[in-house]
Protein backbone atom coordinates (compact mmCIF):
# COMPACT_ATOMS: atom_id res chain seq x y z
CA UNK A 1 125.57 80.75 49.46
CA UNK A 2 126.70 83.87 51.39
CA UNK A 3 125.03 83.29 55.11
CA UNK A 4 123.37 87.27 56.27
CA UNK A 5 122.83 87.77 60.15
CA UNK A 6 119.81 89.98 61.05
CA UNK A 7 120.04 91.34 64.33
CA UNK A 8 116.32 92.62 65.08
CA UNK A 9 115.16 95.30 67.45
CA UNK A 10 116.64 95.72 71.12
CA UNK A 11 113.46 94.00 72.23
CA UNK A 12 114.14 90.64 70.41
CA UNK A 13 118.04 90.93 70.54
CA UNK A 14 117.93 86.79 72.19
CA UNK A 15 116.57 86.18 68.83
CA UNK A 16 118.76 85.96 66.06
CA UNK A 17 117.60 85.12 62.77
CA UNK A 18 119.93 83.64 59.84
CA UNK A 19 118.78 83.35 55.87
CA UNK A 20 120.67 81.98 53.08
CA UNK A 21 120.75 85.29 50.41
CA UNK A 22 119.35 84.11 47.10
CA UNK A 23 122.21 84.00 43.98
CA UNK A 24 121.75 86.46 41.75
CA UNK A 25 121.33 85.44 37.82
CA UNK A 26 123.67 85.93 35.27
CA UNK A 27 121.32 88.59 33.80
CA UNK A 28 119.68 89.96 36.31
CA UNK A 29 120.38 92.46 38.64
CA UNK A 30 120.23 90.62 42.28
CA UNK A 31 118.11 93.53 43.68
CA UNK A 32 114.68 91.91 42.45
CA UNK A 33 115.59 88.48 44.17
CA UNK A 34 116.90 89.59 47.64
CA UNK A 35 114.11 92.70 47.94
CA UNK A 36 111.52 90.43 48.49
CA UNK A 37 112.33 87.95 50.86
CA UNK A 38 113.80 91.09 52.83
CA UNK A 39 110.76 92.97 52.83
CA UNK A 40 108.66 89.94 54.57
CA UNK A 41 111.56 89.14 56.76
CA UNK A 42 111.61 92.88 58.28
CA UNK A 43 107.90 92.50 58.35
CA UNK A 44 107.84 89.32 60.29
CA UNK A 45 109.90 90.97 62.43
CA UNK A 46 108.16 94.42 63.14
CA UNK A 47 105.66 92.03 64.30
CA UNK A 48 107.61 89.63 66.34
CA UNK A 49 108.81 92.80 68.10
CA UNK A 50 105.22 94.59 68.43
CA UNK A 51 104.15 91.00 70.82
CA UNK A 52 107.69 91.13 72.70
CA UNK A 53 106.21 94.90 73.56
CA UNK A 54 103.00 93.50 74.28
CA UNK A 55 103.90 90.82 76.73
CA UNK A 56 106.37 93.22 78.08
CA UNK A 57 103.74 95.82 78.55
CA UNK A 58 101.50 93.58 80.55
CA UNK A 59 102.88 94.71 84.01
CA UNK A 60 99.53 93.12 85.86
CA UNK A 61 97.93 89.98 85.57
CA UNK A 62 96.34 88.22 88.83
CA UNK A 63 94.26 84.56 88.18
CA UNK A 64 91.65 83.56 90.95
CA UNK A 65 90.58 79.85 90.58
CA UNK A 66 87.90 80.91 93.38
CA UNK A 67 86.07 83.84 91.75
CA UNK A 68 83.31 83.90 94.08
CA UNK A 69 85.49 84.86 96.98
CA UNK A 70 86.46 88.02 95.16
CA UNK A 71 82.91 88.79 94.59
CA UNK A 72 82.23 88.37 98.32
CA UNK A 73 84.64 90.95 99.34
CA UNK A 74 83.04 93.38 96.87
CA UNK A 75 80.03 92.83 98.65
CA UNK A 76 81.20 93.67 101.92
CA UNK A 77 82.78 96.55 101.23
CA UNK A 78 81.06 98.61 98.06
CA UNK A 79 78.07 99.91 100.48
CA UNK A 80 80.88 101.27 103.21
CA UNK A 81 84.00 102.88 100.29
CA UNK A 82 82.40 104.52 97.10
CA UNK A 83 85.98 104.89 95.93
CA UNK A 84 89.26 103.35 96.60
CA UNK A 85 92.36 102.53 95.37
CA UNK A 86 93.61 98.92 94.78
CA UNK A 87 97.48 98.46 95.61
CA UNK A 88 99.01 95.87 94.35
CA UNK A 89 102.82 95.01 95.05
CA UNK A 90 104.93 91.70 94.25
CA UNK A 91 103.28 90.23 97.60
CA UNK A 92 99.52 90.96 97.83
CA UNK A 93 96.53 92.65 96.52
CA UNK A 94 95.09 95.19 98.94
CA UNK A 95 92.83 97.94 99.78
CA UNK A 96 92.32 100.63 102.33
CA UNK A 97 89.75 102.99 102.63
CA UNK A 98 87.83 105.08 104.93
CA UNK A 99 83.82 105.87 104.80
CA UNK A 100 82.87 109.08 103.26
CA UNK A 101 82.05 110.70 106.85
CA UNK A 102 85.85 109.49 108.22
CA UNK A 103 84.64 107.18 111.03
CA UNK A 104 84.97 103.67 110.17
CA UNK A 105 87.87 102.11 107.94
CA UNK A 106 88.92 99.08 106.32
CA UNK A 107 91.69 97.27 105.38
CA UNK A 108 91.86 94.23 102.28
CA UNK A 109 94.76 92.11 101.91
CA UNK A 110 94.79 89.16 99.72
CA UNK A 111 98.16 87.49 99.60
CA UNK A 112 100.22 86.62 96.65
CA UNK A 113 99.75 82.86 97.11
CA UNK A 114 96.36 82.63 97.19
CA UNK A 115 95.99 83.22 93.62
CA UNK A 116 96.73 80.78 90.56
CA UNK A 117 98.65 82.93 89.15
CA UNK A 118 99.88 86.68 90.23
CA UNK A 119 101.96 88.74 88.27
CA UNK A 120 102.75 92.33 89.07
CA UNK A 121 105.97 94.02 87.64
CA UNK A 122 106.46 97.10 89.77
CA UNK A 123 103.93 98.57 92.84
CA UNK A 124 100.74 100.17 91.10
CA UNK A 125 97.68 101.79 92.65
CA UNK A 126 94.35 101.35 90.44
CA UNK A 127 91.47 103.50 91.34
CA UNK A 128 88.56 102.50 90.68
CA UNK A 129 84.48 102.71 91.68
CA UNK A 130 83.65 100.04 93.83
CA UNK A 131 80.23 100.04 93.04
CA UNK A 132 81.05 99.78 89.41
CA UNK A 133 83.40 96.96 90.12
CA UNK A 134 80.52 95.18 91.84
CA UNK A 135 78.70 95.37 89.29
CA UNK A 136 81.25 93.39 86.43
CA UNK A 137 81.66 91.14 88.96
CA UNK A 138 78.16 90.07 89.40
CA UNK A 139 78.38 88.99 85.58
CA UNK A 140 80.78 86.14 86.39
CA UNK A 141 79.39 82.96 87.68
CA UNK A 142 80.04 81.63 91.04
CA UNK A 143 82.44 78.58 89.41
CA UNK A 144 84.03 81.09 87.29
CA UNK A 145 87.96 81.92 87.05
CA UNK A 146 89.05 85.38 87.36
CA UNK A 147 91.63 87.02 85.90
CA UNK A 148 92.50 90.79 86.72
CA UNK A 149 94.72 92.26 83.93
CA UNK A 150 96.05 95.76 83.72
CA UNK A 151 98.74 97.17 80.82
CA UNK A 152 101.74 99.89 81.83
CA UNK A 153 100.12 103.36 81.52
CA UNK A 154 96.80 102.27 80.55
CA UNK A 155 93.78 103.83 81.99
CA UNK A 156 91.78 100.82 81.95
CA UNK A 157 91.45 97.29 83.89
CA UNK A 158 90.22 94.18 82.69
CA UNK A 159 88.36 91.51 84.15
CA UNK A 160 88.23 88.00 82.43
CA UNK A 161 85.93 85.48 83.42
CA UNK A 162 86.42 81.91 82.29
CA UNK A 163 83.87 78.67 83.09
CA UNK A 164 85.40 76.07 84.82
CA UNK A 165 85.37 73.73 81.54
CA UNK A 166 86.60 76.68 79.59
CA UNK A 167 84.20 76.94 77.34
CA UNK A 168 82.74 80.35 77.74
CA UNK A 169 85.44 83.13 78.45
CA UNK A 170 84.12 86.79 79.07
CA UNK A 171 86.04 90.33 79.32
CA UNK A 172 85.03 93.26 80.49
CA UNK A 173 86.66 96.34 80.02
CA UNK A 174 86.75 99.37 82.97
CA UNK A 175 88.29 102.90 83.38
CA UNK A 176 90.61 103.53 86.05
CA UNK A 177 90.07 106.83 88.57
CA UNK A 178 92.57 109.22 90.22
CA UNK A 179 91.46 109.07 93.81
CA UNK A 180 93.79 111.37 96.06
CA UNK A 181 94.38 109.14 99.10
CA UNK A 182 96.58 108.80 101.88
CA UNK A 183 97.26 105.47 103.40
CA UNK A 184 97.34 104.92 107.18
CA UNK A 185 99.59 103.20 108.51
CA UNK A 186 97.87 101.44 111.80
CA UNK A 187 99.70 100.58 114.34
CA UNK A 188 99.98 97.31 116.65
CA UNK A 189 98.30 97.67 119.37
CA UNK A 190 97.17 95.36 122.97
CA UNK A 191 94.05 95.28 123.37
CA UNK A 192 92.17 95.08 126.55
CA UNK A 193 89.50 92.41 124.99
CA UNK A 194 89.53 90.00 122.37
CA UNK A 195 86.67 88.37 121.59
CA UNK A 196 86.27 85.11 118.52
CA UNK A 197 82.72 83.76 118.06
CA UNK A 198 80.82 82.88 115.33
CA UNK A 199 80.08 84.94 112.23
CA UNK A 200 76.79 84.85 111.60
CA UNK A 201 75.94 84.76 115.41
CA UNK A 202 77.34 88.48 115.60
CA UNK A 203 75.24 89.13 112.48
CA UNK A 204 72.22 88.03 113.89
CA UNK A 205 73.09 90.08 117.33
CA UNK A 206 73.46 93.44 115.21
CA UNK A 207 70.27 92.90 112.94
CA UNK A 208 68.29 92.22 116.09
CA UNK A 209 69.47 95.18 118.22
CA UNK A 210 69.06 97.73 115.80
CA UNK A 211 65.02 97.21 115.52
CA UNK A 212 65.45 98.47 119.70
CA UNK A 213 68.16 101.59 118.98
CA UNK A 214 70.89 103.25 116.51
CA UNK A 215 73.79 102.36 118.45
CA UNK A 216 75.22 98.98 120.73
CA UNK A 217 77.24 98.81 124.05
CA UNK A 218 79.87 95.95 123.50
CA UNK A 219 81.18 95.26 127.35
CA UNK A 220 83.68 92.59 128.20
CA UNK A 221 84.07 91.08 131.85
CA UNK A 222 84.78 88.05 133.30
CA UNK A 223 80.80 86.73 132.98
CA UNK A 224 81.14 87.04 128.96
CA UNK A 225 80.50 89.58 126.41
CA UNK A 226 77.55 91.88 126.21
CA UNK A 227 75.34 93.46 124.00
CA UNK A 228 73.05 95.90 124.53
CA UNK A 229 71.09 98.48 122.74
CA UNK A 230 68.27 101.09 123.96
CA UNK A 231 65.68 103.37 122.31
CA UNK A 232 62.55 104.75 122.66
CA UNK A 233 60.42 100.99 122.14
CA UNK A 234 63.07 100.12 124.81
CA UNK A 235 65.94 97.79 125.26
CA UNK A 236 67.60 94.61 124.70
CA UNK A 237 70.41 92.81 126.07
CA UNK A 238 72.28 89.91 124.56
CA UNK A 239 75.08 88.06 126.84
CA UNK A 240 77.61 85.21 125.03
CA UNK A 241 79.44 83.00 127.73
CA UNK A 242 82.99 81.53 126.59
CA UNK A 243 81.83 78.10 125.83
CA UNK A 244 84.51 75.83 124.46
CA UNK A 245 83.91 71.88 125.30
CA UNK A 246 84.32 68.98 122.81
CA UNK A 247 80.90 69.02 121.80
CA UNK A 248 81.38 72.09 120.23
CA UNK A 249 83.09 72.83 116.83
CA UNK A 250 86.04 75.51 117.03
CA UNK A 251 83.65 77.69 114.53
CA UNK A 252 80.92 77.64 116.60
CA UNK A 253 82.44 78.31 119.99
CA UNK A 254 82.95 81.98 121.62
CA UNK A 255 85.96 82.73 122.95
CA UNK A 256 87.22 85.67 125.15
CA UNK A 257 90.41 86.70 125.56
CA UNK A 258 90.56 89.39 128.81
CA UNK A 259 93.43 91.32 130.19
CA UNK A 260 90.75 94.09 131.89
CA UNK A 261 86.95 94.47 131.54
CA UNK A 262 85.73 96.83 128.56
CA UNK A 263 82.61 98.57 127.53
CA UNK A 264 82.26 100.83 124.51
CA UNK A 265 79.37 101.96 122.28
CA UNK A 266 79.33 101.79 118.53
CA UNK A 267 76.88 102.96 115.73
CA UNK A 268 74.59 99.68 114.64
CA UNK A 269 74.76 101.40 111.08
CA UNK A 270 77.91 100.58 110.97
CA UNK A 271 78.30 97.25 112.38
CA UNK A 272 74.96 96.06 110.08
CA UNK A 273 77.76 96.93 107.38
CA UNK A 274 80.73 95.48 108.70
CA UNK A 275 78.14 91.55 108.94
CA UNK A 276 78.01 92.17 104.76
CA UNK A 277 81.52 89.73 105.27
CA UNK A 278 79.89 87.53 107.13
CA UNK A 279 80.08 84.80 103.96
CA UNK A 280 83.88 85.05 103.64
CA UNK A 281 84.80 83.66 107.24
CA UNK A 282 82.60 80.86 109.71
CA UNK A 283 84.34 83.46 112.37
CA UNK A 284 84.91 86.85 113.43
CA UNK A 285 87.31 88.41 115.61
CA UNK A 286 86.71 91.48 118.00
CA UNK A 287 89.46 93.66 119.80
CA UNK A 288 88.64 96.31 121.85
CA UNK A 289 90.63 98.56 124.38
CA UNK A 290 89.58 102.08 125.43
CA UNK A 291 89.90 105.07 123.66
CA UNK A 292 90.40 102.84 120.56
CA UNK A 293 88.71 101.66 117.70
CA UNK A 294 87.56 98.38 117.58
CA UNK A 295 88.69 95.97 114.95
CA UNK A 296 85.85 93.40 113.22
CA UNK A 297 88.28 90.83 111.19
CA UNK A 298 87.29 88.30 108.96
CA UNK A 299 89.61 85.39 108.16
CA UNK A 300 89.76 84.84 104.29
CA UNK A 301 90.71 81.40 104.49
CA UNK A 302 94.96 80.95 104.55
CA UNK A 303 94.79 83.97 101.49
CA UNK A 304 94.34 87.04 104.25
CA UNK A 305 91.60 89.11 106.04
CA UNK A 306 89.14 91.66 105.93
CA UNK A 307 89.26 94.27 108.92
CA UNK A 308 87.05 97.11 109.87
CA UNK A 309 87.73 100.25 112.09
CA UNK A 310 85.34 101.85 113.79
CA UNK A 311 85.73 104.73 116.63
CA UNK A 312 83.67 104.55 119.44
CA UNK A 313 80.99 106.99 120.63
CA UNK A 314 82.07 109.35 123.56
CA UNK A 315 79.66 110.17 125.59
CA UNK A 316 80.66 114.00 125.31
CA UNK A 317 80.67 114.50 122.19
CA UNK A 318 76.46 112.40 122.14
CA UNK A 319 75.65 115.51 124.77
CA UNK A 320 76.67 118.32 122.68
CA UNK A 321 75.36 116.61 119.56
CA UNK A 322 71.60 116.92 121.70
CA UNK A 323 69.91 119.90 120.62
CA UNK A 324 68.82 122.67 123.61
CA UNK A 325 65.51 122.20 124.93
């Protein structure tokens, strides 16, 4: 009745694991008796210790009750960022990327709370093709759950996508890039104009004005906030007045902001792109100053925000762009 400790691997040390030895026979040798139970004891706990390694292994696991909104900001950003690295800390899971000519950014950041469940052991950066990524994500349905998961040293990421009763659960499986980038760190700044209107009201403005020209004049005075575009068919002007009475909702009012009057021109390509985040926020937020870019932010909910950078068009540099008659 002699009482053995095992003391298993350093991974399991909490776990101690005590076995009454078998009595050897009178004649037998006690070898036969106590080899056995050994040699599934050990075994039991080579395997013990190989799921301790898994579970310790599994450095990234994020749970988003409300797939659909990370399919969203897939959408708005895979046409814009070919490539980018995901950073993901203890706090958030962000992004930020600039376009493949260097003139517009944007910034991702979805906060730790807004998931279900968010686990990340230690700051990692996973590369990965957004376009790809897009792609898996179209495979989950709008109700669906999903789960990012990502192993220490692994080149791969996996996306799980569960049904909301749970009974269909999906995995796919994708490899990881090394993508060289540096990350900016953008400054606060005051801006001369800030202007909050509707969403898909500034959507509508950019789809329209680009059938007249390539590029928009965004000017900010004390009468409201102007659009305007020109080409060869001709031009078009678009004017928003602040307009905030009781009748109207907070999401459908405009709302200027105005320490000094503004204008700057952007490229329509680009703003046509920036409206692809128009279905994550009722709103959008404008901030322009001079010699600046402006910022186009989206809202996502209380979780965090989608923002775009884009540098304006200098009139200087349009004139030596013309080529000599």
């Amino acid at each position: 009745n002699e009482t053995v400790k095992i003391q298993p691997e350093p991974l399991t040390q909490s776990a101690y694991i005590y076995i009454k030895a078998i009595p050897p026979l009178s004649n037998c040798s006690p070898a036969p008796f106590l080899h056995f139970p050994f040699r599934i004891l050990l075994q039991t706990l080579t395997l013990s210790s190989a799921r301790e390694k898994n579970r310790l292994y599994k450095m990234l696991e994020l749970r988003l009750v409300q797939g659909s909104l990370l399919k969203k900001v897939m959408d708005a950003i895979k046409d814009l960022v070919n490539d980018a690295n995901f950073d993901c800390s203890s706090a958030s899971f962000a992004l930020q990327a600039m376009d493949s000519s260097h003139v517009a950014l944007v910034a991702l950041l979805l906060r730790a709370e807004g998931f279900e469940h968010f686990r990340c052991d230690r700051n990692i950066s996973m590369g990965m093709n957004l376009g790809n990524m897009a792609k898996m994500l179209k495979c989950a349905g709008n109700d669906d759950i999903i789960t990012i998961k990502g192993d220490d040293g692994s080149d791969t990421v996996t996306f799980m996508f569960e049904s909301p009763t749970q009974d269909k659960i999906a995995d796919f499986e994708m490899k990881l890039m090394d993508i060289d980038s540096e990350h900016l760190g953008i400054p606060d700044a005051e801006y001369q104009a800030i202007v909050r209107m509707p969403s898909a009201e500034f959507m509508r403005i950019c789809k329209d004005l680009a059938t007249i020209g390539d590029t928009v004049v965004i000017s900010v005075t004390k009468e409201g906030v102007k659009f305007s575009a020109r080409g060869d068919m001709g031009s078009a002007n678009i004017v928003l007045r602040q307009n905030t009475t009781e009748k109207i909702q907070p999401e459908e009012a405009t709302i200027i902001e105005m320490n000094e009057p503004v204008s700057l021109t952007f490229a329509l390509r680009y703003m046509n792109s920036f409206t692809k985040a128009t279905p994550l926020s009722n709103t959008v937020t404008l901030s322009l100053s001079a010699e600046l870019p402006i910022v186009v932010e989206y809202k996502i909910a209380e979780m965090g925000y989608i923002r775009y950078y884009l540098a304006p068009k200098i009139e200087d540099e349009e004139e030596e762009t013309k080529p000599e008659a």
